[in-house]
C-alpha atoms as a PDB file:
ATOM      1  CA  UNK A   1       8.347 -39.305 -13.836  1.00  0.00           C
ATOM      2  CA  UNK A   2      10.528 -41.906 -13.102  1.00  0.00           C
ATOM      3  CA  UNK A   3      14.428 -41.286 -12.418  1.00  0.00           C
ATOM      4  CA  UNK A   4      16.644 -43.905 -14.343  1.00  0.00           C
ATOM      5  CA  UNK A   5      18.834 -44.744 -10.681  1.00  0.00           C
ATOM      6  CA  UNK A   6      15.027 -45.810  -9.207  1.00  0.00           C
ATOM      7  CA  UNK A   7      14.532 -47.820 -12.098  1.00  0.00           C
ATOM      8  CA  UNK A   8      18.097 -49.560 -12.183  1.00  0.00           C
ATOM      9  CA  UNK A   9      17.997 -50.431  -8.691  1.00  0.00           C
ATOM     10  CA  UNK A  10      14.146 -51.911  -8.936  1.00  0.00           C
ATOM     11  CA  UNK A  11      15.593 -54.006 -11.737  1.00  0.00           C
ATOM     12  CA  UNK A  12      19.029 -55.123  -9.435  1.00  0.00           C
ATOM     13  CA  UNK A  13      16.494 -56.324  -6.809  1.00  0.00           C
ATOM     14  CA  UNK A  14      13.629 -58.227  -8.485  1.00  0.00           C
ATOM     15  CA  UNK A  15      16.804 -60.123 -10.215  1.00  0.00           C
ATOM     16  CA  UNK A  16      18.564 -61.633  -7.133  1.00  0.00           C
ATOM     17  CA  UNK A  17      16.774 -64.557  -5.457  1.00  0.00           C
ATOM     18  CA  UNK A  18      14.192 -63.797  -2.672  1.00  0.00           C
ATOM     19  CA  UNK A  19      16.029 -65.408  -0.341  1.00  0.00           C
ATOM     20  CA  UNK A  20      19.024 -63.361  -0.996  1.00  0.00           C
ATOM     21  CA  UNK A  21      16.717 -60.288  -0.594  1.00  0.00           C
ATOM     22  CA  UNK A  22      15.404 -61.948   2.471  1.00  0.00           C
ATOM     23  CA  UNK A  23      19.073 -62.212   3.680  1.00  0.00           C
ATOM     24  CA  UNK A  24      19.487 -58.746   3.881  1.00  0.00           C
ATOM     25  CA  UNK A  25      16.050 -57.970   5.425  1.00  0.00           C
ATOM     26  CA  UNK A  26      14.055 -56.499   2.313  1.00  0.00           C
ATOM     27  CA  UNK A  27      10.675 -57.711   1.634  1.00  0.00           C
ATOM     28  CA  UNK A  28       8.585 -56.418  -1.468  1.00  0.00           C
ATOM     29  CA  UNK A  29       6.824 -54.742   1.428  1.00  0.00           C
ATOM     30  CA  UNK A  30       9.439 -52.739   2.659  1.00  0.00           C
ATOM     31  CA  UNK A  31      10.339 -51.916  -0.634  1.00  0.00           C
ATOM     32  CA  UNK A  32       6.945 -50.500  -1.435  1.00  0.00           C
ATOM     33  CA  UNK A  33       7.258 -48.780   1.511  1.00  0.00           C
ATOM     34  CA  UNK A  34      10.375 -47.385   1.031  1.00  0.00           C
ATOM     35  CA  UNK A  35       9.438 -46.525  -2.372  1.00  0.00           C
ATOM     36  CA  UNK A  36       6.121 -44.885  -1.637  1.00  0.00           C
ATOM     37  CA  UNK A  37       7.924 -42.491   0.963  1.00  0.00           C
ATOM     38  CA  UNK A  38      10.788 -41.630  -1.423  1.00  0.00           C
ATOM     39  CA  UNK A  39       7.902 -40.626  -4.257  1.00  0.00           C
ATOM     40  CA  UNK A  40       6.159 -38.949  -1.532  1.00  0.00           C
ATOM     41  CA  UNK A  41       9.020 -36.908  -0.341  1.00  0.00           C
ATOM     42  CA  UNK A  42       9.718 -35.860  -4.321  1.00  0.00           C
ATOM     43  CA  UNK A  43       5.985 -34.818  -4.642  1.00  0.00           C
ATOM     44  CA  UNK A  44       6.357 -32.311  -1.598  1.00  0.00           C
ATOM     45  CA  UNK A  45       9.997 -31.103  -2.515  1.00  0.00           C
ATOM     46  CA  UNK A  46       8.222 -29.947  -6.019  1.00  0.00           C
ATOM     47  CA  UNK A  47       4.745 -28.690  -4.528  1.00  0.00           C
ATOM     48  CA  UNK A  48       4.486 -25.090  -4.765  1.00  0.00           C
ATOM     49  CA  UNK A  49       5.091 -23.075  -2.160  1.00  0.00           C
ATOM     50  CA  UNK A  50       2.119 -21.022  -0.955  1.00  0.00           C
ATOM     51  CA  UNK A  51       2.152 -17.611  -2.622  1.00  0.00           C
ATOM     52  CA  UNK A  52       2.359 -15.269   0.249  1.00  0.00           C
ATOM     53  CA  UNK A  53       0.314 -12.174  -0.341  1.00  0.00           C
ATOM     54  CA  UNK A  54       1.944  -8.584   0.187  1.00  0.00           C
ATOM     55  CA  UNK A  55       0.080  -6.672   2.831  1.00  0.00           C
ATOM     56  CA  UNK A  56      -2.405  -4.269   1.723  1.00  0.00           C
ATOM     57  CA  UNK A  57      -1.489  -1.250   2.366  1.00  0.00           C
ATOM     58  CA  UNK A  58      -3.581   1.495   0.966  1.00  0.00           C
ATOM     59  CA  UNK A  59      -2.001   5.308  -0.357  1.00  0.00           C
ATOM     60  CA  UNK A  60      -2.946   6.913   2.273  1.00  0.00           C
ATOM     61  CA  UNK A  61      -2.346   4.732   4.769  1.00  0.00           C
ATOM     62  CA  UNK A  62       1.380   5.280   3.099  1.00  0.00           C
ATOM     63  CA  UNK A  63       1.049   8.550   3.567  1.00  0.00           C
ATOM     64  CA  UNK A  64       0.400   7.603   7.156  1.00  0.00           C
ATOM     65  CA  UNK A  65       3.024   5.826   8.270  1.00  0.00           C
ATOM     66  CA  UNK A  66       5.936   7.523   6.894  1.00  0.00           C
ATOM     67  CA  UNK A  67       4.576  10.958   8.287  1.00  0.00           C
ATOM     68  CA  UNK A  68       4.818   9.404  11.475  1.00  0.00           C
ATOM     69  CA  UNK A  69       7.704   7.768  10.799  1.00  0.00           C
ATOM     70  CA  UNK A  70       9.362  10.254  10.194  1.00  0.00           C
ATOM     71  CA  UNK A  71       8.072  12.595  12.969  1.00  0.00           C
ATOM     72  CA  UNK A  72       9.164  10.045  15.894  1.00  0.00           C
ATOM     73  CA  UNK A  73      10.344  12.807  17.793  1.00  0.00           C
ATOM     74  CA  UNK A  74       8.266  15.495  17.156  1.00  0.00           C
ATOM     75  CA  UNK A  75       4.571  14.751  17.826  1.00  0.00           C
ATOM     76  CA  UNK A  76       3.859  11.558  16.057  1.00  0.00           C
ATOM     77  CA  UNK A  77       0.569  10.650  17.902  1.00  0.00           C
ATOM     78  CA  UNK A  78      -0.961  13.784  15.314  1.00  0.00           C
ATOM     79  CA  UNK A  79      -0.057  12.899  11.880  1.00  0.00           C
ATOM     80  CA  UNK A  80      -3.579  12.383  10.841  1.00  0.00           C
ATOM     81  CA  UNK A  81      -3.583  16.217  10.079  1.00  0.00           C
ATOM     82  CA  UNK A  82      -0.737  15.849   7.589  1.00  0.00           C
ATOM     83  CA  UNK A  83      -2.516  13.345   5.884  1.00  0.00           C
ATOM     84  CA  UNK A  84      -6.060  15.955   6.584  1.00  0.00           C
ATOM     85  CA  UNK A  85      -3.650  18.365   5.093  1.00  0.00           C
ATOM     86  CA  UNK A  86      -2.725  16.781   2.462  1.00  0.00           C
ATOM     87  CA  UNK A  87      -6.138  15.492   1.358  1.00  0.00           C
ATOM     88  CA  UNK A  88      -7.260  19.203   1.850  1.00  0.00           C
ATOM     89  CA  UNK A  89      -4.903  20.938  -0.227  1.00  0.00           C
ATOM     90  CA  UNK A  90      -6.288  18.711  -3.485  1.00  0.00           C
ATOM     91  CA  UNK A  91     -10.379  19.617  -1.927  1.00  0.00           C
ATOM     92  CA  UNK A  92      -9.056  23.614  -2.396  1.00  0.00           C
ATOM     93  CA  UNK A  93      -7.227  23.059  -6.086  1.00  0.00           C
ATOM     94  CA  UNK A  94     -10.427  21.186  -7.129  1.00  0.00           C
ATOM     95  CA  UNK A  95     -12.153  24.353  -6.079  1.00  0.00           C
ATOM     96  CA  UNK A  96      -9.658  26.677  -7.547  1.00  0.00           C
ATOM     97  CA  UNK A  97     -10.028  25.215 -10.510  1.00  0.00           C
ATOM     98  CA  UNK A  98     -14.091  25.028 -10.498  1.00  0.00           C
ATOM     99  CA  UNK A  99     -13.913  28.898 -10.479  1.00  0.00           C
ATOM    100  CA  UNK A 100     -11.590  29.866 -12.374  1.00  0.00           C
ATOM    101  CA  UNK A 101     -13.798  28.010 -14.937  1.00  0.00           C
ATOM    102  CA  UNK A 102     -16.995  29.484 -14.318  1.00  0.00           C
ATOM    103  CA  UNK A 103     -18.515  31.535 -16.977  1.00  0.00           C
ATOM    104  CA  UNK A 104     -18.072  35.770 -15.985  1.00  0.00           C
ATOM    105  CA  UNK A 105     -21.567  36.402 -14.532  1.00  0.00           C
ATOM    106  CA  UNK A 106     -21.210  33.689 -12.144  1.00  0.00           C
ATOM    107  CA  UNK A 107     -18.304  34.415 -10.991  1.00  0.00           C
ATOM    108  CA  UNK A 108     -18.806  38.017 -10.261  1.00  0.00           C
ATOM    109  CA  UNK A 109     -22.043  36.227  -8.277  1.00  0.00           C
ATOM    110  CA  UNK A 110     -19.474  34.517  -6.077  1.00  0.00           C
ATOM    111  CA  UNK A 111     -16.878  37.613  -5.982  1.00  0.00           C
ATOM    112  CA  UNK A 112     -19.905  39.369  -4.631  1.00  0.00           C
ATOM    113  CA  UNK A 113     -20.660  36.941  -2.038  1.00  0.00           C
ATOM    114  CA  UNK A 114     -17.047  36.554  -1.288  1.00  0.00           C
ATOM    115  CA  UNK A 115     -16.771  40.227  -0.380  1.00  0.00           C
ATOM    116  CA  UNK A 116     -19.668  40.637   1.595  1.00  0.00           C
ATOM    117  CA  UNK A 117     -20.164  37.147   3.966  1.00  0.00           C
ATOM    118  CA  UNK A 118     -17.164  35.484   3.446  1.00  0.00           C
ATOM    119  CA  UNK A 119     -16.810  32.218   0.796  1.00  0.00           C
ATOM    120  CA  UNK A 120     -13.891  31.248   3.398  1.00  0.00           C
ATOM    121  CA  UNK A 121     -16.181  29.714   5.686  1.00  0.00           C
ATOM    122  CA  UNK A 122     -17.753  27.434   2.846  1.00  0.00           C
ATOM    123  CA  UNK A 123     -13.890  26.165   1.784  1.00  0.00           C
ATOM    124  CA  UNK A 124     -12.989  25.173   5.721  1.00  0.00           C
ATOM    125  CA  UNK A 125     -16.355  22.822   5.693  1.00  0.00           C
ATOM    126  CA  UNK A 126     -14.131  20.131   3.975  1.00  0.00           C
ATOM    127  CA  UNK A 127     -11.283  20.627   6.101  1.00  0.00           C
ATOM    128  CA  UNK A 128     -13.553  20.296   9.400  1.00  0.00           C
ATOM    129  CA  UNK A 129     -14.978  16.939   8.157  1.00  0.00           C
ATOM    130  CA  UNK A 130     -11.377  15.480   7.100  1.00  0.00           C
ATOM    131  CA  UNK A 131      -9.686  16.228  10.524  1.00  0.00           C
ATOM    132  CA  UNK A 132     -13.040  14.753  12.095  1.00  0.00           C
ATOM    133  CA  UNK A 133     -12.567  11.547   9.775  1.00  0.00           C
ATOM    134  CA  UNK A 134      -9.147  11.190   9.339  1.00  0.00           C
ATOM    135  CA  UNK A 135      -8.883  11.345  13.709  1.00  0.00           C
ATOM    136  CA  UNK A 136     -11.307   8.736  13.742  1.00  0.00           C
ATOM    137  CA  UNK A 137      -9.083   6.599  11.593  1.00  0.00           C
ATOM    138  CA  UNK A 138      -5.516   7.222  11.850  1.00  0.00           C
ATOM    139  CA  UNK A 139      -4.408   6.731  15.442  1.00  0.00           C
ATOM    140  CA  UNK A 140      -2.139   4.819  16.930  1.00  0.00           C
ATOM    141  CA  UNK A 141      -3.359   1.484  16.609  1.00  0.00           C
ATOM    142  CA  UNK A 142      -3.317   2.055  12.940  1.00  0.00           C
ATOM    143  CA  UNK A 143       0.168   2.603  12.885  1.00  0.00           C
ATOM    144  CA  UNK A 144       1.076  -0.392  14.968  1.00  0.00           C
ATOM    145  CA  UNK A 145      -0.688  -2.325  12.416  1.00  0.00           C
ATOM    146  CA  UNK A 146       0.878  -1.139   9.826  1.00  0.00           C
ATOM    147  CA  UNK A 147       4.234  -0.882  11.388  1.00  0.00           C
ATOM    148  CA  UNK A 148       3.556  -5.075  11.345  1.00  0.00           C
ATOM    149  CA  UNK A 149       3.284  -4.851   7.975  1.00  0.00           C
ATOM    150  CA  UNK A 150       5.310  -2.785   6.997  1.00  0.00           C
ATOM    151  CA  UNK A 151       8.102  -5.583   8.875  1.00  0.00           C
ATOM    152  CA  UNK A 152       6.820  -8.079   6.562  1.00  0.00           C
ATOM    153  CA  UNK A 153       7.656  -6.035   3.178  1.00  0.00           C
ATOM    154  CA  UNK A 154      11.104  -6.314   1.786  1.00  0.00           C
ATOM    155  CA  UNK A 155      13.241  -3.580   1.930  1.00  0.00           C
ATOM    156  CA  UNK A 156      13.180  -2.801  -1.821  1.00  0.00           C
ATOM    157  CA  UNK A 157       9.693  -2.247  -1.407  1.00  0.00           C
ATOM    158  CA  UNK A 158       9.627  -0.101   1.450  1.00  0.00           C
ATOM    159  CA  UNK A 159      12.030   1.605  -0.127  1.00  0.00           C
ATOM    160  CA  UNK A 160       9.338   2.294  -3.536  1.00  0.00           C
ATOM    161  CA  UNK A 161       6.909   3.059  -0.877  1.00  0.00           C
ATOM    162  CA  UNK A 162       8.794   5.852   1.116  1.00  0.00           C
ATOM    163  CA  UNK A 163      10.293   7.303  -2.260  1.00  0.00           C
ATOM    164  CA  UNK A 164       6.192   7.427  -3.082  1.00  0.00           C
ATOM    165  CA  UNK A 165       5.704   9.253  -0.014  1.00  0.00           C
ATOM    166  CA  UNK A 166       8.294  11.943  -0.719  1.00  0.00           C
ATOM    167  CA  UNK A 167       7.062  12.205  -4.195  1.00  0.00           C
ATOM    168  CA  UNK A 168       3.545  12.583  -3.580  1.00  0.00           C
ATOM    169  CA  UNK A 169       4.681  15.092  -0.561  1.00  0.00           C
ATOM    170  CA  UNK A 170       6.872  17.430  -2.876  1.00  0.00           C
ATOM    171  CA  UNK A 171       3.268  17.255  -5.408  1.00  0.00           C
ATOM    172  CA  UNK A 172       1.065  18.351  -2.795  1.00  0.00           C
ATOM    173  CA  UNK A 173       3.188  21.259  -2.084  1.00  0.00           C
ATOM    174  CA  UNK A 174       3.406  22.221  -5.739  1.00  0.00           C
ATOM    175  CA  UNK A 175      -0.517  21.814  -5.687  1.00  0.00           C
ATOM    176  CA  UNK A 176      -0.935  23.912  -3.079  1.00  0.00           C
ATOM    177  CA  UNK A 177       0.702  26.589  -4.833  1.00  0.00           C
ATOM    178  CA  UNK A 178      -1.070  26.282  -7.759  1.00  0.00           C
ATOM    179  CA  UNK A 179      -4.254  26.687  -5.870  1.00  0.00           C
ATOM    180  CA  UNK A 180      -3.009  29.562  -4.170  1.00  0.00           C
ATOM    181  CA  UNK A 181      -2.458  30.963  -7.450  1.00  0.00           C
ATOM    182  CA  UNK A 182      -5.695  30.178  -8.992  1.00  0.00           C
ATOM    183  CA  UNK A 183      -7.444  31.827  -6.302  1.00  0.00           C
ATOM    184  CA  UNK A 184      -5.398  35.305  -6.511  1.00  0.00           C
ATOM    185  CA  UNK A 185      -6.296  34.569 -10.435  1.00  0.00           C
ATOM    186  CA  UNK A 186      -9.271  34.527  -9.586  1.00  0.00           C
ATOM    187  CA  UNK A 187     -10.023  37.610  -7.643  1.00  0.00           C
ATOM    188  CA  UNK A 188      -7.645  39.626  -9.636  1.00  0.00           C
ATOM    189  CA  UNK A 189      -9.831  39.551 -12.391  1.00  0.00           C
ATOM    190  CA  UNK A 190     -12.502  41.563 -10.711  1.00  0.00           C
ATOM    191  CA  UNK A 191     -10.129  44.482  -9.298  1.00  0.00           C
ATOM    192  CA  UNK A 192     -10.510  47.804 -11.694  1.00  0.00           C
ATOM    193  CA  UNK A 193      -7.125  48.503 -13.563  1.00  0.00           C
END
């Protein structure tokens, strides 16, 4: 694409004599020159910029950061049980759920084994394996990295992601609930009126 100016002054300088051109020290070589770098620096002033990719930054890893965020000082250095806590509480309604759908026979089969060894011990298994996990993962390091991250998002975004965080906190304790009540749902249906 050629801009009319570039074209008009091309024309101005092939007309006058070479030796005027000469005179004021512009060869056809310099021109080229000259003319190859301006073209060059219009190529790069309408390249694309790189895209620049957001960090990754997974949910829970979210979940993460802003718990210890916002726990600076409190203990910070264990907010891998919030987000154990958190995963937990979803492990229990899941279970809730599951028997308060089982058919009546089955379910007095668990009430039974409830009563006499204890089902409790069964339901903390999860729990056990997601502190285990979630310690493994979620230390410090982890939250330097994604403090580094975190730096690189703008602050409309890290805005979305803390309003995410409170969100998904106020849900988990509303799901928690609701497990609570499915289990008293649950073994209310076996107590004698």
């Amino acid at each position: 694409m050629h801009d009319k100016s570039t074209d008009f002054v091309t024309f101005v300088l092939y007309e006058w004599n070479v030796s005027e051109i000469h005179m004021f020290g512009i060869t056809e070589w310099n021109m080229e020159k000259r003319r190859h770098k301006y073209n060059q620096e219009r190529k790069d002033a309408y390249k694309q910029k790189p895209f620049i990719k957001p960090p990754r930054i997974s949910f829970w890893d979210n979940i993460f950061y802003w718990s210890w965020y916002s726990t600076k000082h409190g203990l910070p250095h264990r907010t891998f049980a919030t987000v154990t806590v958190m995963q937990y509480v979803y492990v229990v309604l899941f279970t809730a759920v599951i028997l308060n759908c089982l058919d009546s026979q089955t379910a007095w089969h668990l009430y039974i084994l409830h009563k006499s060894k204890g089902i409790l011990g069964y339901i903390l298994v999860p729990f056990v394996i997601l502190i285990l996990v979630n310690g493994r993962i979620y230390k410090e390091s982890r939250y330097e990295r994604l403090k580094a991250e975190f730096d690189r998002v703008e602050n409309s975004e890290k805005k979305r992601r803390r309003t995410i965080f409170w969100i998904f906190t106020g849900i988990t304790l509303l799901a928690g609930y609701a497990a609570y009540r499915l289990f008293c749902r649950f073994n209310m249906q076996f107590l004698l009126p």
